[in-house]
Protein backbone atom coordinates (compact mmCIF):
# COMPACT_ATOMS: atom_id res chain seq x y z
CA UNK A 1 -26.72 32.39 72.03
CA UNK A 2 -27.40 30.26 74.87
CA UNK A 3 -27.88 31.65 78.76
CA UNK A 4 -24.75 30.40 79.19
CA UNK A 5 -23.00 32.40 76.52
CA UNK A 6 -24.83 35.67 77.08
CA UNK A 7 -23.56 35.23 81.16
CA UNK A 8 -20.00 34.93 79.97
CA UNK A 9 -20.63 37.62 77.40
CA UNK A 10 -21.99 40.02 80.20
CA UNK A 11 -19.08 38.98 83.00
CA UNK A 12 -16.63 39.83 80.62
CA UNK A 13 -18.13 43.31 79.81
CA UNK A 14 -18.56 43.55 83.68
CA UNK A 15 -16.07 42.61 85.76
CA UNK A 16 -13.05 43.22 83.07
CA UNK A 17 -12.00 39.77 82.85
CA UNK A 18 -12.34 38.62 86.73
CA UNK A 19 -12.69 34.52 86.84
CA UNK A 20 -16.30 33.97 88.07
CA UNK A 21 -16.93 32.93 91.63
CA UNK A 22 -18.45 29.23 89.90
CA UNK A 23 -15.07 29.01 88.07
CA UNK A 24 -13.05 29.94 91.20
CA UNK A 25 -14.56 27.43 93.38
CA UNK A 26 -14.08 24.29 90.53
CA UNK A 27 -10.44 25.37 90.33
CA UNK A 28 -10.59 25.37 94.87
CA UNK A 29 -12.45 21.84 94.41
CA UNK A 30 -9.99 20.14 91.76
CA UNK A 31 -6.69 21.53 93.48
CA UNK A 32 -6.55 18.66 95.88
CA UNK A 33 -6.56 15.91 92.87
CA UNK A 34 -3.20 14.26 93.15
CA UNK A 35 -0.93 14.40 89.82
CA UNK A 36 -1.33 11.43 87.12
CA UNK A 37 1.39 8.77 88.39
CA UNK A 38 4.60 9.08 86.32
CA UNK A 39 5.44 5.36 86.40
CA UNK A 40 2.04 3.88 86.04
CA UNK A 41 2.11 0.22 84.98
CA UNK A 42 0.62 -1.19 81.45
CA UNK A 43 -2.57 -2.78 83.02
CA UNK A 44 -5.03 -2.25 85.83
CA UNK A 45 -3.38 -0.03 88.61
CA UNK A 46 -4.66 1.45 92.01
CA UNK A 47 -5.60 4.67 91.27
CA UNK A 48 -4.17 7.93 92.84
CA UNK A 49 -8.19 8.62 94.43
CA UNK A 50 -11.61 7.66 94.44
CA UNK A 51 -14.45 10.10 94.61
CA UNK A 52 -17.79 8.91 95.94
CA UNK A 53 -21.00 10.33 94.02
CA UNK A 54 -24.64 11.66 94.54
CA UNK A 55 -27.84 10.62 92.98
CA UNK A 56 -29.75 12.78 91.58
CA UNK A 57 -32.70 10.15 90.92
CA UNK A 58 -33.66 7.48 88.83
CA UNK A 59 -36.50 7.21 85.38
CA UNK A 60 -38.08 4.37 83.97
CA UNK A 61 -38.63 5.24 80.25
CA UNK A 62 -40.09 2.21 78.29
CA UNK A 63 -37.66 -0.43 78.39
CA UNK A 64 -35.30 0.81 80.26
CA UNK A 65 -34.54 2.25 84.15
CA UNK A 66 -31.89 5.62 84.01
CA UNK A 67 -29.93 5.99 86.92
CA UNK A 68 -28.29 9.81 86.89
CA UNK A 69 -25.77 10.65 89.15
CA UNK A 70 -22.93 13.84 89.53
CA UNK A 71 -19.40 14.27 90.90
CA UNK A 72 -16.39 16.17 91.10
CA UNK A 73 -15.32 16.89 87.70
CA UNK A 74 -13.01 13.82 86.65
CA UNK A 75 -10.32 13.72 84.50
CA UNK A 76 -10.51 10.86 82.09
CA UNK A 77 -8.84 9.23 79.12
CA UNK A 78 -10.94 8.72 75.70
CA UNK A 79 -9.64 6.22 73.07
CA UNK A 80 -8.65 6.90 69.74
CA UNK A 81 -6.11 4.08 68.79
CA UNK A 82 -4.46 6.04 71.58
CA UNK A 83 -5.41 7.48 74.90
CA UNK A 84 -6.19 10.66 75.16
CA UNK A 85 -5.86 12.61 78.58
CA UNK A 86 -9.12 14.83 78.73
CA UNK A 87 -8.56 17.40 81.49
CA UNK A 88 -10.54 19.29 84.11
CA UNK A 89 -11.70 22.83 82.28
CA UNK A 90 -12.22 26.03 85.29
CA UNK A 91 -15.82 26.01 84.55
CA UNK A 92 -16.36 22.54 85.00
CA UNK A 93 -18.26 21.86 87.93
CA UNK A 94 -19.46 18.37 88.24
CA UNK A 95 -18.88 15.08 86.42
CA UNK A 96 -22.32 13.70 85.14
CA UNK A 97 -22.75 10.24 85.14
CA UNK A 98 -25.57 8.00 83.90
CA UNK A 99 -26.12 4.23 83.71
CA UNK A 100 -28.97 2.60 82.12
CA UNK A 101 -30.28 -0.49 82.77
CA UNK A 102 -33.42 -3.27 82.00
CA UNK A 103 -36.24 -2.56 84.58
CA UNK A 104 -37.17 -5.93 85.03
CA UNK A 105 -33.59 -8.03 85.36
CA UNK A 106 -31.50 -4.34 86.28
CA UNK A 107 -28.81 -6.08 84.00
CA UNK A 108 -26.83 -3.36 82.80
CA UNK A 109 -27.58 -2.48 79.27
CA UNK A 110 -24.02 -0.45 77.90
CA UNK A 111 -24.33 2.17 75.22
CA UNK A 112 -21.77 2.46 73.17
CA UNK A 113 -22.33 5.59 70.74
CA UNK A 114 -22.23 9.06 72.76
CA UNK A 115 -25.90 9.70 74.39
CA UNK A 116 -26.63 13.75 75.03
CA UNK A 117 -27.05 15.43 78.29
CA UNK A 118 -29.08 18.65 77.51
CA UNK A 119 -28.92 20.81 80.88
CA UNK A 120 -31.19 23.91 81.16
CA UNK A 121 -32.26 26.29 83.86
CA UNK A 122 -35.74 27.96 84.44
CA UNK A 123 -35.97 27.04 80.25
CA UNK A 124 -32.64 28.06 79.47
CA UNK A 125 -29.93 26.12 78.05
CA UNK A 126 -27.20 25.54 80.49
CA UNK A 127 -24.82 23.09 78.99
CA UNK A 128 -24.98 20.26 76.39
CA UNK A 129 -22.87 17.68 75.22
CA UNK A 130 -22.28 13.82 74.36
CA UNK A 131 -21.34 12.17 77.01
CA UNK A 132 -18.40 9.40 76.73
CA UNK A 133 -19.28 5.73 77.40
CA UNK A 134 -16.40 4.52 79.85
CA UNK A 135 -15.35 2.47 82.92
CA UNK A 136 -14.42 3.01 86.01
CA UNK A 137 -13.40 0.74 89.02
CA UNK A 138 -15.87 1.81 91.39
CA UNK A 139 -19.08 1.42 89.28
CA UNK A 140 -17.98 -0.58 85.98
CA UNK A 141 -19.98 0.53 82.52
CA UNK A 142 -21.31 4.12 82.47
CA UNK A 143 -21.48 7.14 80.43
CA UNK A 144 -20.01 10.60 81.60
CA UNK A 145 -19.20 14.20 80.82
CA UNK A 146 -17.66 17.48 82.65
CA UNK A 147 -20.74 19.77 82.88
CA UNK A 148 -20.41 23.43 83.48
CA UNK A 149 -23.35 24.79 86.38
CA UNK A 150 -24.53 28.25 86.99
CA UNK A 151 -23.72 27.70 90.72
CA UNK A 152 -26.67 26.87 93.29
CA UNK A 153 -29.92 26.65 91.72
CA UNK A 154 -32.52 24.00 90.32
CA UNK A 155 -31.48 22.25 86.89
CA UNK A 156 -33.42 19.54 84.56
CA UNK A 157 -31.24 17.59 82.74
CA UNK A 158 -32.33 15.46 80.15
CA UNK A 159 -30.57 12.41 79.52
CA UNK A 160 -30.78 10.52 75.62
CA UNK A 161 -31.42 6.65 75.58
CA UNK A 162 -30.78 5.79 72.39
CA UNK A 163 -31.85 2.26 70.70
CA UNK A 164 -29.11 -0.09 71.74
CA UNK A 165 -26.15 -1.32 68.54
CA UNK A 166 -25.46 -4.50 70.14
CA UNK A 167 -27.54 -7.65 69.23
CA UNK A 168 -30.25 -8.81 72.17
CA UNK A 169 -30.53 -12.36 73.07
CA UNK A 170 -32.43 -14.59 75.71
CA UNK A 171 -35.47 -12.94 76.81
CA UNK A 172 -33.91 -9.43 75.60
CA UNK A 173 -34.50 -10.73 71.61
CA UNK A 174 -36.50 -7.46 70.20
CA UNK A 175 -35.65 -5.59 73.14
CA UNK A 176 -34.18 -1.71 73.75
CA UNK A 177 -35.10 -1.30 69.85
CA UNK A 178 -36.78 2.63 70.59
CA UNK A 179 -35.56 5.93 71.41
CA UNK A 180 -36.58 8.03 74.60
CA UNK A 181 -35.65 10.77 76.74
CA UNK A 182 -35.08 10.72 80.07
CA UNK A 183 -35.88 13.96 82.32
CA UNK A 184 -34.47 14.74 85.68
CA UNK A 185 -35.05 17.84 88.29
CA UNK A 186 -32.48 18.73 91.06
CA UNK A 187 -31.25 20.94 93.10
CA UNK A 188 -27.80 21.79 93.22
CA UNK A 189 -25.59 23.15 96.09
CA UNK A 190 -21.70 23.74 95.67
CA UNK A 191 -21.80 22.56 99.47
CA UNK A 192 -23.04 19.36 99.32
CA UNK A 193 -21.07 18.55 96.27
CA UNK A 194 -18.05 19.24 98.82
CA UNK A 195 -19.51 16.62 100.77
CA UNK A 196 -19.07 13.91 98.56
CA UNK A 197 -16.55 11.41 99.83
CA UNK A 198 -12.76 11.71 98.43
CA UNK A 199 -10.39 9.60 99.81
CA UNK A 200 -6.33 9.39 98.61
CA UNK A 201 -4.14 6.28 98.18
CA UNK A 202 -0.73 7.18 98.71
CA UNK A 203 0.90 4.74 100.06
CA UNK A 204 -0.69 1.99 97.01
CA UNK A 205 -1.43 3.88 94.29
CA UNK A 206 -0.08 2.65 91.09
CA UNK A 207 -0.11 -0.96 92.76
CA UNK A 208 -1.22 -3.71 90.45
CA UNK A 209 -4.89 -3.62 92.04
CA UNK A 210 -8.20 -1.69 91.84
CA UNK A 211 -10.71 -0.12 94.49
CA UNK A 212 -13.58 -2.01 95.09
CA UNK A 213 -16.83 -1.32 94.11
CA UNK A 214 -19.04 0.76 95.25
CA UNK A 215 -21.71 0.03 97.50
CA UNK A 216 -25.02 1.42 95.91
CA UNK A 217 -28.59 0.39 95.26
CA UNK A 218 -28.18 1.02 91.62
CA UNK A 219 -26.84 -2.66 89.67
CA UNK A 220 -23.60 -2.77 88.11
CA UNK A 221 -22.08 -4.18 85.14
CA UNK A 222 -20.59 -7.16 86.34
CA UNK A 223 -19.90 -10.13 84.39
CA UNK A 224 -21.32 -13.68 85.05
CA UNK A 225 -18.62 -15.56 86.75
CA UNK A 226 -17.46 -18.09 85.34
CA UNK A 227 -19.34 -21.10 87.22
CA UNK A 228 -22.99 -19.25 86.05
CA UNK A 229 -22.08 -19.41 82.24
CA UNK A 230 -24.10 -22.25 80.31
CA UNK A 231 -21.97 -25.17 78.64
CA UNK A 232 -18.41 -25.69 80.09
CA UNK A 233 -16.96 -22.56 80.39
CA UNK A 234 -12.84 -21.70 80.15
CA UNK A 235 -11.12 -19.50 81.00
CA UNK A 236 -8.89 -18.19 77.64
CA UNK A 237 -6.20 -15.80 79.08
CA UNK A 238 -5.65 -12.13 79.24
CA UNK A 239 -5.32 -9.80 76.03
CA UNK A 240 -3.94 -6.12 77.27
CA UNK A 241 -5.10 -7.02 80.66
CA UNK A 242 -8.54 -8.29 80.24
CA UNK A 243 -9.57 -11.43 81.04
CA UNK A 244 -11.51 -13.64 78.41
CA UNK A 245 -13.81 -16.40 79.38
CA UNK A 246 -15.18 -18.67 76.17
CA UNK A 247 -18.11 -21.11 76.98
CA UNK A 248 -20.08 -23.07 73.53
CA UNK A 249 -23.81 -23.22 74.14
CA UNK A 250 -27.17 -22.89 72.03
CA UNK A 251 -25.28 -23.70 68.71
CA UNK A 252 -23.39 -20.39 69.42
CA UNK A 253 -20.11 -19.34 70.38
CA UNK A 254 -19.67 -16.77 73.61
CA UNK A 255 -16.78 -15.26 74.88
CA UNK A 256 -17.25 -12.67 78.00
CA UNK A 257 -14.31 -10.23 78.35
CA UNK A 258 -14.08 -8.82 82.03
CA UNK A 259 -11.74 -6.88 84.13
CA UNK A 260 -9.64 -8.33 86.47
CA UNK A 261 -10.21 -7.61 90.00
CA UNK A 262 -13.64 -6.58 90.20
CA UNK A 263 -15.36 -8.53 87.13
CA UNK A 264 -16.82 -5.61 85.40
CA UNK A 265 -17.70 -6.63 81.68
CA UNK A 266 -15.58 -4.84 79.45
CA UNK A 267 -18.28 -3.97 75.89
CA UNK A 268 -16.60 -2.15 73.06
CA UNK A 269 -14.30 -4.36 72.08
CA UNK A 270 -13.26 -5.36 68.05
CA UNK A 271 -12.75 -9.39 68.33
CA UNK A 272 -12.76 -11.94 66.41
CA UNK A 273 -12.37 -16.07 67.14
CA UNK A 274 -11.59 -19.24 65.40
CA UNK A 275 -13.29 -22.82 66.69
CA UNK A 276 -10.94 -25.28 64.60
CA UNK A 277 -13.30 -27.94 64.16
CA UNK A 278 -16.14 -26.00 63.79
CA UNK A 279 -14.52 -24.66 60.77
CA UNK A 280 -15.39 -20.62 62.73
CA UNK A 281 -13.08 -18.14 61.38
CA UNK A 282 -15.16 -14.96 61.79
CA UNK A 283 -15.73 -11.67 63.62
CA UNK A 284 -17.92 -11.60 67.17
CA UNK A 285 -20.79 -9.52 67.84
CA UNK A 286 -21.58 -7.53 70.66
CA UNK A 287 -24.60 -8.94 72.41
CA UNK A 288 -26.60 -8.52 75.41
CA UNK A 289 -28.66 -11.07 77.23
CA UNK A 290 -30.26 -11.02 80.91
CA UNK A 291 -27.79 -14.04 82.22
CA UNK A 292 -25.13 -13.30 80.30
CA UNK A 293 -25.06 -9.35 80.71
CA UNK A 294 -22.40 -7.61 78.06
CA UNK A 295 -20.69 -10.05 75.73
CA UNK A 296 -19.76 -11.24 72.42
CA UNK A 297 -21.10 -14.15 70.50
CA UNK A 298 -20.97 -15.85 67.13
CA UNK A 299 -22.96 -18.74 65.63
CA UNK A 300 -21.74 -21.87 64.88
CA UNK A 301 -22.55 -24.43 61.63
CA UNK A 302 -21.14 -27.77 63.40
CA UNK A 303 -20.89 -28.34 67.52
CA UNK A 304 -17.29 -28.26 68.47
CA UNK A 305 -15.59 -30.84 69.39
CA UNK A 306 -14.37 -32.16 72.72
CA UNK A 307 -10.66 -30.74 73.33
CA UNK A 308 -11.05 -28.53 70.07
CA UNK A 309 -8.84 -25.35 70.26
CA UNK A 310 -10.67 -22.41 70.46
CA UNK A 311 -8.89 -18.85 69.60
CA UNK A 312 -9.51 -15.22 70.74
CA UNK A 313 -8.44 -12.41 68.38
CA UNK A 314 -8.61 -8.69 69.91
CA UNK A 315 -8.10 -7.19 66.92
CA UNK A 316 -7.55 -3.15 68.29
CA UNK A 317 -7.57 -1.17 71.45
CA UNK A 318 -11.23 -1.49 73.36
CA UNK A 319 -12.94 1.71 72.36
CA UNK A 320 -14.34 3.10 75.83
CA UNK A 321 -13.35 5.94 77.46
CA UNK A 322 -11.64 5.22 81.35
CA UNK A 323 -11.42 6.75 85.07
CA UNK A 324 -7.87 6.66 86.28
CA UNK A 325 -6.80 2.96 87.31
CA UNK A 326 -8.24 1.33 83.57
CA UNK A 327 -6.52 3.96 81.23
CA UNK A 328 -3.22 1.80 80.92
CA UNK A 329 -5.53 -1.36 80.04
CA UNK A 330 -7.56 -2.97 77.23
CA UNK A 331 -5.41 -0.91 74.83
CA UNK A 332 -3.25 -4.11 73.22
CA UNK A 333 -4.12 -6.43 70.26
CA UNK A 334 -2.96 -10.44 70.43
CA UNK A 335 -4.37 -13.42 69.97
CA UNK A 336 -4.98 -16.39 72.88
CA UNK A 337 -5.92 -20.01 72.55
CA UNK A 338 -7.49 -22.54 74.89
CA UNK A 339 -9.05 -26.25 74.37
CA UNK A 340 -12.44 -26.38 75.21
C-alpha cells in the first residue's frame, strides 16, 4: 500500500466520507472549464480554452534534454480506432507534461509507447502512471497524464526515457538507442498553479482554426516547411485533416505529415506509399533526423522519374492521444496522389 492509499484509507476512517480539501479544490479549479462543443467540426477546430503551463525544470540524461512541465488537469481524447474522451477525476490535480528532445540540435525526439511518471514524496510513492503521447495546439508533440498531489509540499518526479521505436537518420543514425531516467525536484503550491494563465474563446471556438503556439524557451515539434526539405518537395493533399508533404532524396522516399495551421509534425501514423515508376508499393517507417524532425521514409531500388505519380496511403486513424482542438482530426483513412 502506497502513501497514497494508506491517506485515503485513514480519511475515510476519519472524516466519514468528507471529500478531502486537495479533492475539493481540483473540483473549484476544473469548474470553470467550458463544456466539450456539441457541434464540433471533423478537423482542426478552435478550442473552447487554452491553459498556459509552468516549468518545473529541465535534465540532460545522455542523449537526450527532458523538459517537465504541469498544468491544470486536462481533459483529453486517447485513440483506439476511436476517440476516447478521458475525463478530469476529483483528485486530479495537475496535468504533467514532458517533452524530450536532442541536446545538441533541440529537435524534438517523439515517443510513441507510454513513458512512466513515478511521483513520490519525502520517499513515498505519490502517484504513478504511463503517460499518453499526444498533441496539442499550443506546444505540438508531448507526453501527458492527470497526476493526483498531496497538496503543497516538495515532490520528485521521475520521468522514463525510453530507447526511441522510430528509425534515426542523418547525424541521429545510432542515436537515442539507451534507456535512462530522468529526476526532477519541485515545489508545489495550489496557489501558483491558480496562477497559470487560462483564457476562454467564446466568441470562435469551434472555428476552423487553432491557437497559436506558445511562446517558450523549450523547442517544439514543428515540421520543416516545405522550402527546407531536400529534393523538390510537393505538397500531396490532406488525409483526415493532415497535411502531407512528399520530397525524393538520398535514394529514399520521405513524406512529412503536419498539422495545418501551426506545422506541428504529426508521428504515429500507419502509412504506406506507392512511387509508380520506382516500382514502391510498400509500408513507411517512422524516422527521425535533425533537418527533417518527425517523419516517414522508405527506400527506393530505381530514382523516380520526372512527373511520376507518387501515392500516400493512411492506412488507420493516427494513434496519439489529443488536447481539445486536434481530437476531431487525423482519425480518417484515404489515399492521395501527386506528380512529383
Amino acid at each position: 500500500m502506497n502513501r497514497r492509499t494508506f491517506l485515503r484509507v485513514s480519511a475515510v476512517g476519519a472524516a466519514g466520507g468528507l471529500a478531502g480539501c486537495g479533492e475539493l479544490f481540483a473540483r473549484q479549479s476544473t469548474a470553470r472549464i467550458p463544456p466539450v462543443l456539441d457541434d464540433r467540426p471533423d478537423g482542426v477546430y478552435r478550442p473552447t480554452h487554452i491553459e498556459g503551463m509552468k516549468m518545473i525544470g529541465t535534465q540532460t540524461v545522455g542523449d537526450r534534454t527532458v523538459g517537465l512541465f504541469y498544468s491544470f488537469p486536462h481533459r483529453f481524447w486517447t485513440v483506439s480506432g476511436e476517440t476516447n474522451l478521458a475525463e478530469i477525476q476529483d483528485a486530479q490535480t495537475v496535468h504533467l507534461m514532458a517533452s524530450i528532445w536532442d541536446r545538441e540540435t533541440e529537435t524534438v525526439v517523439p515517443v510513441l509507447r507510454q513513458p512512466r511518471f513515478a511521483v513520490s514524496q519525502d520517499g513515498d510513492s505519490i502517484d504513478e502512471k504511463r503517460a499518453w503521447p499526444m498533441l496539442s495546439q499550443n506546444m505540438g508533440f508531448h507526453f501527458g497524464e492527470n497526476i493526483d498531489l498531496d497538496g503543497d509540499g516538495t515532490y520528485t518526479v521521475e520521468v522514463e526515457v525510453p530507447p526511441i521505436d522510430i528509425e534515426t537518420v542523418g547525424a541521429f543514425d545510432g542515436r537515442f538507442e539507451s534507456a535512462h531516467t530522468a529526476e526532477f525536484t519541485f515545489e508545489y503550491a495550489e496557489s501558483e498553479r491558480e496562477d497559470i494563465p487560462f483564457e476562454e474563446f467564446p466568441d470562435t471556438a469551434g472555428e476552423r482554426a487553432a491557437v497559436d503556439p506558445m511562446e517558450t524557451a523549450m523547442p517544439l515539434s514543428y515540421a520543416p516547411a516545405i522550402e527546407e526539405l531536400p529534393g523538390s518537395p510537393v505538397t500531396v493533399g490532406r488525409v483526415g485533416d493532415a497535411e502531407f508533404v512528399a520530397t525524393v532524396a538520398d535514394g529514399a522516399l520521405i513524406v512529412s505529415p503536419r498539422t495545418p495551421y501551426n506545422r506541428f509534425a504529426i508521428p504515429g501514423f500507419p502509412l504506406s506509399a506507392t512511387v509508380e515508376s520506382a516500382g514502391f508499393d510498400d509500408v513507411l517507417a517512422g524516422a527521425i533526423g535533425p533537418s527533417l524532425g518527425a517523419h516517414y521514409r522508405a527506400g527506393l531500388d530505381n530514382t523516380p522519374e520526372s512527373g511520376d505519380t507518387v501515392t500516400v496511403t493512411v492506412d488507420g486513424p493516427n494513434s496519439l492521444s489529443r488536447h481539445e482542438g486536434y481530437e476531431t482530426a487525423f482519425l480518417e483513412g484515404g489515399s492521395i496522389s501527386t506528380t512529383l
